[in-house]
N, C-alpha and C. Protein backbone atom coordinates (compact mmCIF):
# COMPACT_ATOMS: atom_id res chain seq x y z
N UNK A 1 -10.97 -14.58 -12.04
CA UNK A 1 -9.53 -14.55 -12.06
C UNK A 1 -9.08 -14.36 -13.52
N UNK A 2 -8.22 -13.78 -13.28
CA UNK A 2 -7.25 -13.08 -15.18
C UNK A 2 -6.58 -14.44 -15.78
N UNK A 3 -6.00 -15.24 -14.88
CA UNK A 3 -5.23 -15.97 -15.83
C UNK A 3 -5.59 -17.26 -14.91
N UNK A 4 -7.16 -17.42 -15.17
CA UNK A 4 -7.32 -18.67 -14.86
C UNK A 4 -7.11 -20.07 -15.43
N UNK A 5 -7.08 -19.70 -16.32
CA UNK A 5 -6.82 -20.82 -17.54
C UNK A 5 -4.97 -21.02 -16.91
N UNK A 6 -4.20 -20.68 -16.36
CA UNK A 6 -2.93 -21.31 -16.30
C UNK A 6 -2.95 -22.87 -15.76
N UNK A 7 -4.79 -23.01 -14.72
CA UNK A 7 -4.28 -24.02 -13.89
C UNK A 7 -4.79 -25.61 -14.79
N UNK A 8 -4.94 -25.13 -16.11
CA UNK A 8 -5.73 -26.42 -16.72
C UNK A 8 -4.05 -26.64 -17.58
N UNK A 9 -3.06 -25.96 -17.51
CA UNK A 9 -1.86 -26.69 -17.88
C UNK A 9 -0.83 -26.88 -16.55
N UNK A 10 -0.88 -26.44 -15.89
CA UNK A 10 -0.34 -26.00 -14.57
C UNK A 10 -0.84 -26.75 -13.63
N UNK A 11 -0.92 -27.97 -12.60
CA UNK A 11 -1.17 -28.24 -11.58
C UNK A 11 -1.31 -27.36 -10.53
N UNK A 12 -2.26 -26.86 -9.86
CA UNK A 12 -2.08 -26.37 -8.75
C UNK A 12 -1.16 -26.83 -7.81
N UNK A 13 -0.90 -27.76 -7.63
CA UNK A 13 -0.29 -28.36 -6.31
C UNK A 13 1.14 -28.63 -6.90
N UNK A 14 1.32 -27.90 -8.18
CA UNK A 14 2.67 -27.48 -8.28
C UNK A 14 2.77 -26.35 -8.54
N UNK A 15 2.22 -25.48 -9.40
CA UNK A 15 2.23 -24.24 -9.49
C UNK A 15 2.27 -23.08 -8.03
N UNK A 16 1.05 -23.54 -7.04
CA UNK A 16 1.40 -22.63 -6.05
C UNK A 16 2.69 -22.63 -4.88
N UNK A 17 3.28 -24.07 -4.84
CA UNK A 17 4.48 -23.93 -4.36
C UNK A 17 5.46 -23.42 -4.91
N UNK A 18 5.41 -23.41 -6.56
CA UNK A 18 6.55 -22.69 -7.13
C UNK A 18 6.50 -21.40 -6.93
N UNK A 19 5.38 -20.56 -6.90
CA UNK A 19 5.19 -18.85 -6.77
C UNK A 19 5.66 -18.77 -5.82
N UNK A 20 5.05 -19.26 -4.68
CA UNK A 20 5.57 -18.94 -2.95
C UNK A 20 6.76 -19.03 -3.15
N UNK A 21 6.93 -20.15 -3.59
CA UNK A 21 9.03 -20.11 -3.19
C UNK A 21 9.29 -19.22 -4.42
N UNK A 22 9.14 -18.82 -4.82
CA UNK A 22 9.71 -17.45 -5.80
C UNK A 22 9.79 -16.06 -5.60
N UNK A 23 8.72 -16.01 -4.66
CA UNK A 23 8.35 -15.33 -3.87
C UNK A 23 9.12 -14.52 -2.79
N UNK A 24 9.45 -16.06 -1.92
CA UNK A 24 10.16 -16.01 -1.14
C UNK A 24 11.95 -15.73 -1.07
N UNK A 25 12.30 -16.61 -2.59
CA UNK A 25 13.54 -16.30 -2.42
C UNK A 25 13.89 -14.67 -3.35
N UNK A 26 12.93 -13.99 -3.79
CA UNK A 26 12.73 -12.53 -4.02
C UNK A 26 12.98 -11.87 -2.67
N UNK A 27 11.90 -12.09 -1.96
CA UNK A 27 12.38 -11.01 -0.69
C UNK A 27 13.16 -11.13 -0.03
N UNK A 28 13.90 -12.72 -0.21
CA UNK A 28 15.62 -13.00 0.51
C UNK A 28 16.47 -11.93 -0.29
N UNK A 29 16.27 -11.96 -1.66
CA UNK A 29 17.39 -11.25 -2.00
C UNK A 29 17.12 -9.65 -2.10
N UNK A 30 16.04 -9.32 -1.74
CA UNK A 30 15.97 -8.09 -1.57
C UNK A 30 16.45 -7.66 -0.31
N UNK A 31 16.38 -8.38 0.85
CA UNK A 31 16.63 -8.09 2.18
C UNK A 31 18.25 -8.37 2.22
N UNK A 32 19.13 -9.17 1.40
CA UNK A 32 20.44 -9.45 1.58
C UNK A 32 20.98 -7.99 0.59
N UNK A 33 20.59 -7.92 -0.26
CA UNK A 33 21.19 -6.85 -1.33
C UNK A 33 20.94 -5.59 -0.26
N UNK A 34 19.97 -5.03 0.79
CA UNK A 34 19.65 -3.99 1.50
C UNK A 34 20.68 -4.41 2.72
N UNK A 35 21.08 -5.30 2.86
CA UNK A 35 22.15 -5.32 4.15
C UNK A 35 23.41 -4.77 3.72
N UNK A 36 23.13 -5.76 2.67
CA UNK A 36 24.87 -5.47 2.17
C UNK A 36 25.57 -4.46 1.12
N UNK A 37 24.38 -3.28 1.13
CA UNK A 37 24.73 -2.51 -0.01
C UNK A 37 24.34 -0.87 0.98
N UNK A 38 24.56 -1.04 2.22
CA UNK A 38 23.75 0.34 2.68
C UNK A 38 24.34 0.39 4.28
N UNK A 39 24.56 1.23 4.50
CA UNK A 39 25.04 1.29 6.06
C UNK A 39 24.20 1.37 7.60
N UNK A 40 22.99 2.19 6.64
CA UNK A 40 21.95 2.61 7.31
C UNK A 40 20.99 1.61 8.43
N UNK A 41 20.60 0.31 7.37
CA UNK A 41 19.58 -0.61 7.34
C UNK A 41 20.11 -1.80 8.44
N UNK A 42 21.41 -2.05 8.82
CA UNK A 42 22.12 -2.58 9.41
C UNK A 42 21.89 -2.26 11.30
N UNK A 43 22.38 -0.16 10.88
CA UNK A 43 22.01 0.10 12.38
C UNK A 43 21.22 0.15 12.76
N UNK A 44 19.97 0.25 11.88
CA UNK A 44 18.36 0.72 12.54
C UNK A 44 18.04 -1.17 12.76
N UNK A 45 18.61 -1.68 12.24
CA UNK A 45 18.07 -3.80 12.97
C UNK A 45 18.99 -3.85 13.78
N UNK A 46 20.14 -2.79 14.50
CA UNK A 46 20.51 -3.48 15.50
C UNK A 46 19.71 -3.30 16.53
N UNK A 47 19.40 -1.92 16.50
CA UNK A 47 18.32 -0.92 17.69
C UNK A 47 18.92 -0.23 18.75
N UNK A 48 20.30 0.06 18.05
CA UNK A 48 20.62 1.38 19.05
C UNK A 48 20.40 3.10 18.28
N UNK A 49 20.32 4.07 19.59
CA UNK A 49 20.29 4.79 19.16
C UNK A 49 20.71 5.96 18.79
N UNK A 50 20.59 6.80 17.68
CA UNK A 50 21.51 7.20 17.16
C UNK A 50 21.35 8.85 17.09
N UNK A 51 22.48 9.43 17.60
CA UNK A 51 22.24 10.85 17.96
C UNK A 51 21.86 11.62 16.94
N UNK A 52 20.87 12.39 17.00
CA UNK A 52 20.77 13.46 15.38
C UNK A 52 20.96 14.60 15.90
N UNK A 53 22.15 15.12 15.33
CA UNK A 53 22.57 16.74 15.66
C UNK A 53 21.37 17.76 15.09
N UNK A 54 21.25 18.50 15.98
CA UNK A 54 20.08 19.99 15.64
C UNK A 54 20.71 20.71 14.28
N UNK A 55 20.69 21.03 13.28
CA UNK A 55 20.97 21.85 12.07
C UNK A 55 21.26 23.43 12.68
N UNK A 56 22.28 23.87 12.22
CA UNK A 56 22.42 25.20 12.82
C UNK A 56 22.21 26.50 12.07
N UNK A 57 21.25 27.07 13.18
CA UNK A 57 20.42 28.14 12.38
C UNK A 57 20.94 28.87 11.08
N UNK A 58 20.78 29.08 9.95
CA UNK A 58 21.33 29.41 8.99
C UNK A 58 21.76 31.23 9.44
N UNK A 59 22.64 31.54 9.16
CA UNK A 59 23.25 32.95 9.45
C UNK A 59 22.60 34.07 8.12
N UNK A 60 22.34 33.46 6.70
CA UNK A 60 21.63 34.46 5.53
C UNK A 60 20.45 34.67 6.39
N UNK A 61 19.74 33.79 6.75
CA UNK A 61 18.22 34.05 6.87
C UNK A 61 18.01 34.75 7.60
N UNK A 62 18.79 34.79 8.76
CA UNK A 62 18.66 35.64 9.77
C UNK A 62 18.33 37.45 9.14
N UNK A 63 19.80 37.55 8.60
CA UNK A 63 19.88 38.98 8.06
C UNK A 63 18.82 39.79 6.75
N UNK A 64 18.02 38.46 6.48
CA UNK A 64 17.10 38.53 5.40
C UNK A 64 15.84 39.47 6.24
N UNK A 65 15.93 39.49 7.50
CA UNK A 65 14.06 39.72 8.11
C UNK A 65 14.46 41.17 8.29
C-alpha cells in the first residue's frame, strides 16, 4: 500500500469511517447537483418513454449523388 504509513497516525477505526462517509456524501452531491441542474436525468428516473423523431432526410445530399 502507497500511503501506508497514514494508519500509524490515523486510527483505522476512525479513518475508514471518515473516507466512506466522504465518500458518500460526494456521490449525494453529485447525484443532487445532476437532478437539479439538467432536465434530462429526471425523465430517464422516472421511466417513461420518450418519443425520438426520425431526422429528415437531408434535401443537399440527395442532389449531391
Amino acid at each position: 500500500m502507497i500511503y501506508g504509513k497514514i494508519w500509524l497516525v490515523v486510527k483505522p477505526t476512525v479513518g475508514i469511517p471518515i473516507f466512506l462517509g466522504a465518500v458518500a456524501v460526494g456521490s449525494f452531491a453529485v447525484h443532487v447537483a445532476l437532478l437539479t441542474n439538467t432536465t434530462w436525468v429526471p425523465k430517464f428516473l422516472n421511466g417513461n418513454a420518450v418519443a425520438v423523431q426520425a431526422a429528415e432526410p437531408d434535401a443537399g445530399a440527395a442532389k449531391k449523388k
